[in-house]
Protein backbone atom coordinates (compact mmCIF):
# COMPACT_ATOMS: atom_id res chain seq x y z
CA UNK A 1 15.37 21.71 -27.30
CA UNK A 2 17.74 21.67 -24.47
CA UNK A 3 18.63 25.38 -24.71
CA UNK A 4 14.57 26.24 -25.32
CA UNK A 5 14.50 24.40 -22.04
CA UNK A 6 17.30 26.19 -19.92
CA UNK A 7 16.13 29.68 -21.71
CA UNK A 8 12.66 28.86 -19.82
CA UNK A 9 13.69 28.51 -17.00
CA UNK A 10 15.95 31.12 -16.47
CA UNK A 11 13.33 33.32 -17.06
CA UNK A 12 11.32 31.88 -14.26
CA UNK A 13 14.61 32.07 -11.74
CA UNK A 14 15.04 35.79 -12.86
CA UNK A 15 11.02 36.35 -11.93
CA UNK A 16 11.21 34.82 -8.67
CA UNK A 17 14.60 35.36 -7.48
CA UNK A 18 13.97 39.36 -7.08
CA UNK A 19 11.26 38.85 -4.96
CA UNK A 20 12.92 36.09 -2.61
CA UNK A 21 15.91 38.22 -1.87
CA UNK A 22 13.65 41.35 -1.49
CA UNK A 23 12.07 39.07 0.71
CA UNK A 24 14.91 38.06 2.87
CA UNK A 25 16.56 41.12 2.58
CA UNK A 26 13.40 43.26 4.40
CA UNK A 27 14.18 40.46 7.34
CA UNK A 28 17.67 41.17 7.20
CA UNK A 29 19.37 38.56 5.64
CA UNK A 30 21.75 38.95 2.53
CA UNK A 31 21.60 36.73 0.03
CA UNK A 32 24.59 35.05 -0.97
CA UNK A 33 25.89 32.96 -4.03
CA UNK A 34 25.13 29.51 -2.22
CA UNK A 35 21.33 30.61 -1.58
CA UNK A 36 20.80 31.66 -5.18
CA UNK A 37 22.49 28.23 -6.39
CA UNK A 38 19.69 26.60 -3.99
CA UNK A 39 17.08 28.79 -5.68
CA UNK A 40 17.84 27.48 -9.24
CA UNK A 41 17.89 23.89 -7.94
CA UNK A 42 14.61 24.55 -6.19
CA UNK A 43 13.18 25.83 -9.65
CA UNK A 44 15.04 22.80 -11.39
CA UNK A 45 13.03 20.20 -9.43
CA UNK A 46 10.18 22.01 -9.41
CA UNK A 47 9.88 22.03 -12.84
CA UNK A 48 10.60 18.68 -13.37
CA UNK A 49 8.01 17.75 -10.95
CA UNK A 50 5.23 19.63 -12.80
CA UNK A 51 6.33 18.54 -16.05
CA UNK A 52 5.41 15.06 -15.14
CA UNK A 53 2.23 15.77 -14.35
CA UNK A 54 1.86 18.09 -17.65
CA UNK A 55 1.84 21.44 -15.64
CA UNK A 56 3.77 24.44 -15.57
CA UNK A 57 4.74 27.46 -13.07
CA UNK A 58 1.98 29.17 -14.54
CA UNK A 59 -0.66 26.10 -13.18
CA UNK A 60 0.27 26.13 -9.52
CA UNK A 61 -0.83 28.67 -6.65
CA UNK A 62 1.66 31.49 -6.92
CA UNK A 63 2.11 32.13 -3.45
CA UNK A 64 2.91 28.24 -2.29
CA UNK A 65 5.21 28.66 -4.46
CA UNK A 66 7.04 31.62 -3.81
CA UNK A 67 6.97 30.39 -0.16
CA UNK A 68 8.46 27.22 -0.84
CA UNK A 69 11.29 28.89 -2.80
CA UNK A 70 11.84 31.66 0.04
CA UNK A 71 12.38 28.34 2.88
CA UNK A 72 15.08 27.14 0.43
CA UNK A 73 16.95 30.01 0.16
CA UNK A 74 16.30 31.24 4.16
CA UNK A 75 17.48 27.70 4.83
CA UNK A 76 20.34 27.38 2.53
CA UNK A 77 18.77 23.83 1.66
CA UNK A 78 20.22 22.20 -1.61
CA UNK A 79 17.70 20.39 -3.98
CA UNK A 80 20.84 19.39 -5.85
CA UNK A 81 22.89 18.08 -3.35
CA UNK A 82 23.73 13.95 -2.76
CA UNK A 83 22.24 12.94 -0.37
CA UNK A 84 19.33 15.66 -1.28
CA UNK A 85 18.38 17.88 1.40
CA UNK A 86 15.08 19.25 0.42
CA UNK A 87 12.15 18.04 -2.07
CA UNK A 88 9.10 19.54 -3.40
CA UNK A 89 5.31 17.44 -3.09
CA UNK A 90 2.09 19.25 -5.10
CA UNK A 91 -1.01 19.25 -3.04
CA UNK A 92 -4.24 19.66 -4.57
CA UNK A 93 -6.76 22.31 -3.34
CA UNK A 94 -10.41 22.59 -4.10
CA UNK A 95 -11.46 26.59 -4.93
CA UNK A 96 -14.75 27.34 -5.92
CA UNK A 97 -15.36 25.36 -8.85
CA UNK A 98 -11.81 24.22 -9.49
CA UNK A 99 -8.65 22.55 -8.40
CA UNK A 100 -5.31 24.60 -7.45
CA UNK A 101 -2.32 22.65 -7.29
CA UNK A 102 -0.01 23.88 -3.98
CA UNK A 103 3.52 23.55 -3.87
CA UNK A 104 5.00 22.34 -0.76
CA UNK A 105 8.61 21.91 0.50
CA UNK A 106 9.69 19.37 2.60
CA UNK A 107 13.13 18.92 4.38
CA UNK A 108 14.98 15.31 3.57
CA UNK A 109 17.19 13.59 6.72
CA UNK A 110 20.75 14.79 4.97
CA UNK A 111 19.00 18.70 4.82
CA UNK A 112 17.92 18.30 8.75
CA UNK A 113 21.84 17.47 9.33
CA UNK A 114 22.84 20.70 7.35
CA UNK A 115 20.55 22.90 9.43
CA UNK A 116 21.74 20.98 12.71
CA UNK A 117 25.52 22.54 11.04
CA UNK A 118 24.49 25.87 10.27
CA UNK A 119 22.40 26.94 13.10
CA UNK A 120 23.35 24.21 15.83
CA UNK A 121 23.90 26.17 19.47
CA UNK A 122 27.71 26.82 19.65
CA UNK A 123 28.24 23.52 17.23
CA UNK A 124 31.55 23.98 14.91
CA UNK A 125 31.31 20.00 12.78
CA UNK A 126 28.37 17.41 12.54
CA UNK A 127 30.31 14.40 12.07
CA UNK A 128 29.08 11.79 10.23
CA UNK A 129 26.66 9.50 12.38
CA UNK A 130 27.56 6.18 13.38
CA UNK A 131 24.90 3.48 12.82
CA UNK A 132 25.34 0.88 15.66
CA UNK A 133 24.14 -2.43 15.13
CA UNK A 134 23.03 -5.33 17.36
CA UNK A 135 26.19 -7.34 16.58
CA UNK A 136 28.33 -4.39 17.22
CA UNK A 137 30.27 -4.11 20.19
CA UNK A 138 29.41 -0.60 21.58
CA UNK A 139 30.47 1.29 25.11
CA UNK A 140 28.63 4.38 26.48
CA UNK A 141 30.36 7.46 27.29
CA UNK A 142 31.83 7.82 30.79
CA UNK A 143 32.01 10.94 32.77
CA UNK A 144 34.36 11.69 35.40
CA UNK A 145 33.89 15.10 36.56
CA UNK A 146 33.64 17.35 33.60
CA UNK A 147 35.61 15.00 31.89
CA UNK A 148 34.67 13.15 29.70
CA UNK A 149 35.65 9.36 28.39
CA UNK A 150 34.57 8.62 24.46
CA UNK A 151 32.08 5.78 23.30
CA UNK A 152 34.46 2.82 21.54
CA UNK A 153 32.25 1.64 18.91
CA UNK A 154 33.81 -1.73 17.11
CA UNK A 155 31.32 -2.55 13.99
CA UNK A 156 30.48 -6.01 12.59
CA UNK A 157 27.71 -4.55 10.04
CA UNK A 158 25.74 -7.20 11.15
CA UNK A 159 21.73 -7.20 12.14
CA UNK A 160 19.21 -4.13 13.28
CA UNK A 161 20.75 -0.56 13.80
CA UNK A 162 20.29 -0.13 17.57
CA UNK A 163 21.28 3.39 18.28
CA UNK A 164 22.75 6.32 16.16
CA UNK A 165 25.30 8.26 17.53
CA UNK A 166 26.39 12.03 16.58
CA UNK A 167 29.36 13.24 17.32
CA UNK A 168 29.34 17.01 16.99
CA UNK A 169 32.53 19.09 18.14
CA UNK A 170 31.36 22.72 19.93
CA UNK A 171 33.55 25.76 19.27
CA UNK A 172 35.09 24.88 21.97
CA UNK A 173 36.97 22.28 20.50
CA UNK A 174 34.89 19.60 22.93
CA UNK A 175 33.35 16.68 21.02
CA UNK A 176 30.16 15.70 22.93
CA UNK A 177 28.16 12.59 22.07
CA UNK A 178 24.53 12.64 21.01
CA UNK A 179 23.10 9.08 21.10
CA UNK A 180 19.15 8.04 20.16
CA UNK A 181 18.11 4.40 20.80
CA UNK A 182 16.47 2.33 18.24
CA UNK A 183 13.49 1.46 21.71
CA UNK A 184 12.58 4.97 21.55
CA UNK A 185 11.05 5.44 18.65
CA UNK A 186 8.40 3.82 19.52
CA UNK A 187 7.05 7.51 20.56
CA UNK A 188 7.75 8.67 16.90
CA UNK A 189 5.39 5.52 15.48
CA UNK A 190 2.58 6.02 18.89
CA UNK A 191 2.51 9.93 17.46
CA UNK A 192 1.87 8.33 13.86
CA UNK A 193 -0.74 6.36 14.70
CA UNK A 194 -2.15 8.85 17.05
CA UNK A 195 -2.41 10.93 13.84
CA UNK A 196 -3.83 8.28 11.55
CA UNK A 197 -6.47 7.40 14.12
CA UNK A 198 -7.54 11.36 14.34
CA UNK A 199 -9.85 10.63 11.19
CA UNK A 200 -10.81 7.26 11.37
CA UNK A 201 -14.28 6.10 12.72
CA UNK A 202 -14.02 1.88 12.08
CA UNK A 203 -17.13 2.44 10.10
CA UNK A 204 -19.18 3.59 12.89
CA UNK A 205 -19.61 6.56 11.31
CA UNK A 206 -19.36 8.33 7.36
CA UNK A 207 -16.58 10.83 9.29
CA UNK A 208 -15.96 11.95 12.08
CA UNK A 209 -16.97 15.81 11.44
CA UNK A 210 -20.51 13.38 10.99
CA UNK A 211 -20.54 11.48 13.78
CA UNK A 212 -23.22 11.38 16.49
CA UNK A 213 -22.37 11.79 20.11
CA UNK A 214 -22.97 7.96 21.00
CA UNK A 215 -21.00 7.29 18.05
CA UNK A 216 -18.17 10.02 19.01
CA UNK A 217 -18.26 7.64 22.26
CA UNK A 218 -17.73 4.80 20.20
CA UNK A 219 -15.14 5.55 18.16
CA UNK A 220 -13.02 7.20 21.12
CA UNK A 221 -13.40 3.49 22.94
CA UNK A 222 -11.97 1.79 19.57
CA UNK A 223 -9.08 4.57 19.57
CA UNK A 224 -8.82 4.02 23.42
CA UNK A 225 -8.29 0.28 23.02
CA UNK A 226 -5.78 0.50 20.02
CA UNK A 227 -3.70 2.57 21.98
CA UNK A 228 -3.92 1.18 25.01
CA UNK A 229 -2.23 -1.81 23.30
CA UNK A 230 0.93 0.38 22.30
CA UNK A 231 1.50 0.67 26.35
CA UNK A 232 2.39 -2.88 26.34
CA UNK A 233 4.82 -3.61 23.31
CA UNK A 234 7.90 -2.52 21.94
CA UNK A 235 8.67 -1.41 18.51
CA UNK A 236 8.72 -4.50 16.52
CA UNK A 237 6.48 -5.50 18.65
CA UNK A 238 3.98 -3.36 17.49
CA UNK A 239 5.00 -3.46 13.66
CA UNK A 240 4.51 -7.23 13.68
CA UNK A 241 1.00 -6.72 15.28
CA UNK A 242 -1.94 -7.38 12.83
CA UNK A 243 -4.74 -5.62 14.79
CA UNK A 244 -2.28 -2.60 14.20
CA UNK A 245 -0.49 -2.43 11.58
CA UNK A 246 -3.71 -1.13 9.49
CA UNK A 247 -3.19 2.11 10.95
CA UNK A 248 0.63 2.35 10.43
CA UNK A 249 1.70 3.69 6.71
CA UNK A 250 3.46 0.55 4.36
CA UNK A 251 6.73 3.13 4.47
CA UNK A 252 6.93 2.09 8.97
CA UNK A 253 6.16 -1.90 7.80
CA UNK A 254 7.44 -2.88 4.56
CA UNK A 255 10.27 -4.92 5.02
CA UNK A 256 11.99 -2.92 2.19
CA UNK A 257 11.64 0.60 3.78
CA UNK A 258 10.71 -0.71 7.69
CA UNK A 259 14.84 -0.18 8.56
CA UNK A 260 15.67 3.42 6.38
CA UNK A 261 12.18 4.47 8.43
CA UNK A 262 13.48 3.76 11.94
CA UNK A 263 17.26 5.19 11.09
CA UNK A 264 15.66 8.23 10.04
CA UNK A 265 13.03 8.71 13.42
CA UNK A 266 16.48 7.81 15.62
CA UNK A 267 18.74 10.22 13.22
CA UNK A 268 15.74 12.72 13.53
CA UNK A 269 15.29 12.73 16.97
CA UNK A 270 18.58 13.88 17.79
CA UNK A 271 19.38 16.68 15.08
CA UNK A 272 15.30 17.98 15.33
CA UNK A 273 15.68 18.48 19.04
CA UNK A 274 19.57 19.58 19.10
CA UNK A 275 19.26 23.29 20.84
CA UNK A 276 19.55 25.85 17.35
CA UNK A 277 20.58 29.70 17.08
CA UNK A 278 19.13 32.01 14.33
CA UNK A 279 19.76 35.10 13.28
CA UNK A 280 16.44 36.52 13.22
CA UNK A 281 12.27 35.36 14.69
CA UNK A 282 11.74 35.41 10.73
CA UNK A 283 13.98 32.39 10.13
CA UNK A 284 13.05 30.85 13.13
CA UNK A 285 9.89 30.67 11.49
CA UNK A 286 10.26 29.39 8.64
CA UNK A 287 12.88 26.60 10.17
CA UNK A 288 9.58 25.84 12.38
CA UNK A 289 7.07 25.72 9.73
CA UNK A 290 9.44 23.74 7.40
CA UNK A 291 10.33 20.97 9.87
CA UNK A 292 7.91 20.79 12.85
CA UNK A 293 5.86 17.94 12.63
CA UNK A 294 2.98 19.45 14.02
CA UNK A 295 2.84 22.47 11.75
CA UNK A 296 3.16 20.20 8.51
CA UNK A 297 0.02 17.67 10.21
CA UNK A 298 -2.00 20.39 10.80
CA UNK A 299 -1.49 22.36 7.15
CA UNK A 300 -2.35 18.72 5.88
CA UNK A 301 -5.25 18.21 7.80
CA UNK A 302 -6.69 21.77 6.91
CA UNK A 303 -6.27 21.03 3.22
CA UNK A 304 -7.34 16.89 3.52
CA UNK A 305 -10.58 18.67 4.60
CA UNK A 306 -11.01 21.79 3.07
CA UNK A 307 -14.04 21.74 -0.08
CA UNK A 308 -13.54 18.01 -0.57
CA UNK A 309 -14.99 15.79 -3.75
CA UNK A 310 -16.35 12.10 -3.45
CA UNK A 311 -15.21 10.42 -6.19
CA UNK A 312 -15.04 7.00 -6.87
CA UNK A 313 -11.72 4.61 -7.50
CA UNK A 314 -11.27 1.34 -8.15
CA UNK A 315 -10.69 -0.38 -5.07
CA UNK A 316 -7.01 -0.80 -3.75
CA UNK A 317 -4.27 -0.57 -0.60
CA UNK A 318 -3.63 3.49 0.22
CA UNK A 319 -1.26 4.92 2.35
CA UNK A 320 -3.59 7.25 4.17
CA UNK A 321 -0.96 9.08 5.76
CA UNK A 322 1.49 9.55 2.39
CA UNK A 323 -1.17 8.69 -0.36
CA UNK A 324 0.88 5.81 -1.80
CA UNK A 325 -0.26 2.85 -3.59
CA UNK A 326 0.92 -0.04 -1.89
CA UNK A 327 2.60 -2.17 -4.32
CA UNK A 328 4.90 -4.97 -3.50
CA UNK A 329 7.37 -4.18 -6.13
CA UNK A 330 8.16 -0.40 -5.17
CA UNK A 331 11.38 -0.64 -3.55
CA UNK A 332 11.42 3.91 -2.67
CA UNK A 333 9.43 5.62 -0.57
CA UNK A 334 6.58 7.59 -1.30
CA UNK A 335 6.74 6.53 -5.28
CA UNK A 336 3.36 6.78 -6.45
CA UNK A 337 1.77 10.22 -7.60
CA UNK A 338 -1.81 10.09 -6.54
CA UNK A 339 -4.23 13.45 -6.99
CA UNK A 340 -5.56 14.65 -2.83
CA UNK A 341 -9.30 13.25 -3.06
CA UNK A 342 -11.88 12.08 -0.63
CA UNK A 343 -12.60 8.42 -1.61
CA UNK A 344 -15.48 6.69 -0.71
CA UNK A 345 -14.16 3.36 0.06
CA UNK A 346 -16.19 -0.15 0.43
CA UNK A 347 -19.01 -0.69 2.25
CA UNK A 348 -18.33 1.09 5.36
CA UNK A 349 -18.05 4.72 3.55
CA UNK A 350 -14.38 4.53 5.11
CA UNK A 351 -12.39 8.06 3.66
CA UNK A 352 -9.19 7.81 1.93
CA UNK A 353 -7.11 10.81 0.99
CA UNK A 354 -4.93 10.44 -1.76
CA UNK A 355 -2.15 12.84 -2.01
CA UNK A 356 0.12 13.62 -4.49
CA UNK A 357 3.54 12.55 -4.34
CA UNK A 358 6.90 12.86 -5.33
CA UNK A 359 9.19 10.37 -7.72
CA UNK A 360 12.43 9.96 -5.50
């Protein structure tokens, strides 16, 4: 069984890996040994993912597929590594009178440290982060001049992580500093409820894309007021808010996922935004398209509406940004494996995508 298995898919890495280097090789970049390791991992998880749902390469849209293989391998992004770098989601996608499942690749924390390594602006080592807490004792950086004193950092692993902080030598053999604050990322959660507010009409109307111009008003005055609210209150602040929290996804509030969600916005907002060199506009693209946030909320909003299906489900707590089930015993993120509908929920004809997602 095991050998009918690996037999299977090597012939599946020796279809696709031909085209991906022809691929990368037409924007002039060689493929080594390391990218085709990342390849087989990519077709490794990939396969495992589709198994679970009873599919095969042969089910899903060929050229999601090929394009989620070809941002592995431009990236040098290891499915296999610990922590993993990159992971694969299947989106559904209604075509004529059928459904297409999409493959789509998504970069993990650990994979946006490796491409802060590999393409970082003059940067030699990523060292590993340092998670300050609130019981830490912690001193800035000073500068005198061009010089330059380092932060002294005494840990107590004791209460919220406060800041992160990056050390990251140049090629220059200088060690610079990179520090995010736990108090700004309130903009990453205002952006994500920005974004879950795009669709949502309170009931006034069936959708938005149906909505009447005095209800348009409406709705924008609901919006207006919700956010309005963020101006006044920190992060927790907000999170512990009832008359918000609806439109902020269970992985931002649950207590067991709340913490790893804020590490990862402050960890993100210093490796995302940390000035990058490539070798070529091609793999600046696909860097762009594989990790800007507003690239992967727009593809997501084209396919959330895009020949949807009202169908009808029993009634429960969804995740409308993620598609999870919110269950109080699921301890990962994104868990639950939900097929990308349009539900028709309760009374107020409220729509709820569900989205399929992957086992971590």
């Amino acid at each position: 069984m095991t050998e009918t298995y690996e037999t299977a898919l090597v012939k599946v890495t020796n279809t696709y890996m031909p085209m991906i280097t022809g691929v990368l090789e037409t924007n002039e970049i060689q493929m080594t040994e390391y990218q085709k390791q990342c390849v087989m991992g990519a077709v490794v998880a990939i396969n495992n993912l589709l198994d679970e749902k009873g599919k095969s390469f042969k089910d899903v849209d060929q050229r999601s597929l090929t394009e989620s293989l070809i941002t592995t391998a431009a990236l040098q992004l290891n499915p296999a590594a610990k922590p993993r770098e990159i992971y694969y989601i299947t989106r559904n996608k209604r075509v004529g009178e059928g459904w297409v499942s999409m493959i789509e690749a998504n970069v993990e924390g650990d994979g946006n440290d490796a491409l802060l390594a590999r393409f970082g602006r003059d940067v030699d080592t990523v060292h590993k982060f340092w998670e300050v807490r609130e019981n830490d004792e912690f001193k800035y950086p000073s500068y005198v001049g061009l010089e330059v004193k380092p932060p002294e950092w005494y840990p107590t692993g004791k209460g919220k992580v406060v800041r992160v902080v990056y050390p990251i030598t140049k090629t220059t053999g200088e060690t610079e500093y990179v520090i995010a604050e736990r108090s700004d990322v309130i903009n990453n959660l205002k952006a994500h409820i920005r974004n879950n507010l795009m669709n949502e009409t309170f009931g006034i109307a069936e959708s938005r894309y149906k909505a009447t111009d005095s209800q348009k008003k409406k709705i924008d005055e609901k919006k207006k007021e919700i956010l309005d609210q963020l101006n006044e209150k920190d992060l927790d602040d907000v999170l512990a808010d009832d008359n918000i929290t609806p439109y902020i996804s269970s992985a931002w509030k649950e207590p067991q996922s709340s913490e790893a969600m804020i590490v990862r916005k402050m960890r993100n907002n210093i490796v995302k935004k940390y000035p990058k060199n490539f070798e070529s506009a091609y793999l600046q693209r696909v860097f762009t398209e594989a990790t800007d946030d507003a690239v992967q909320s727009m593809r997501k909003d084209v396919t959330r509406y895009s020949n949807q299906e009202v169908i009808d489900l029993p009634s429960t707590d969804i995740d409308t940004e993620t598609g999870e089930i919110i269950d109080a015993e699921i301890e990962e993120l994104d868990e639950v494996e939900v097929t990308e509908k349009t539900v028709s929920k309760g009374e107020t004809g409220e729509q709820i995508e569900l989205i399929e997602t992957p086992k971590f």
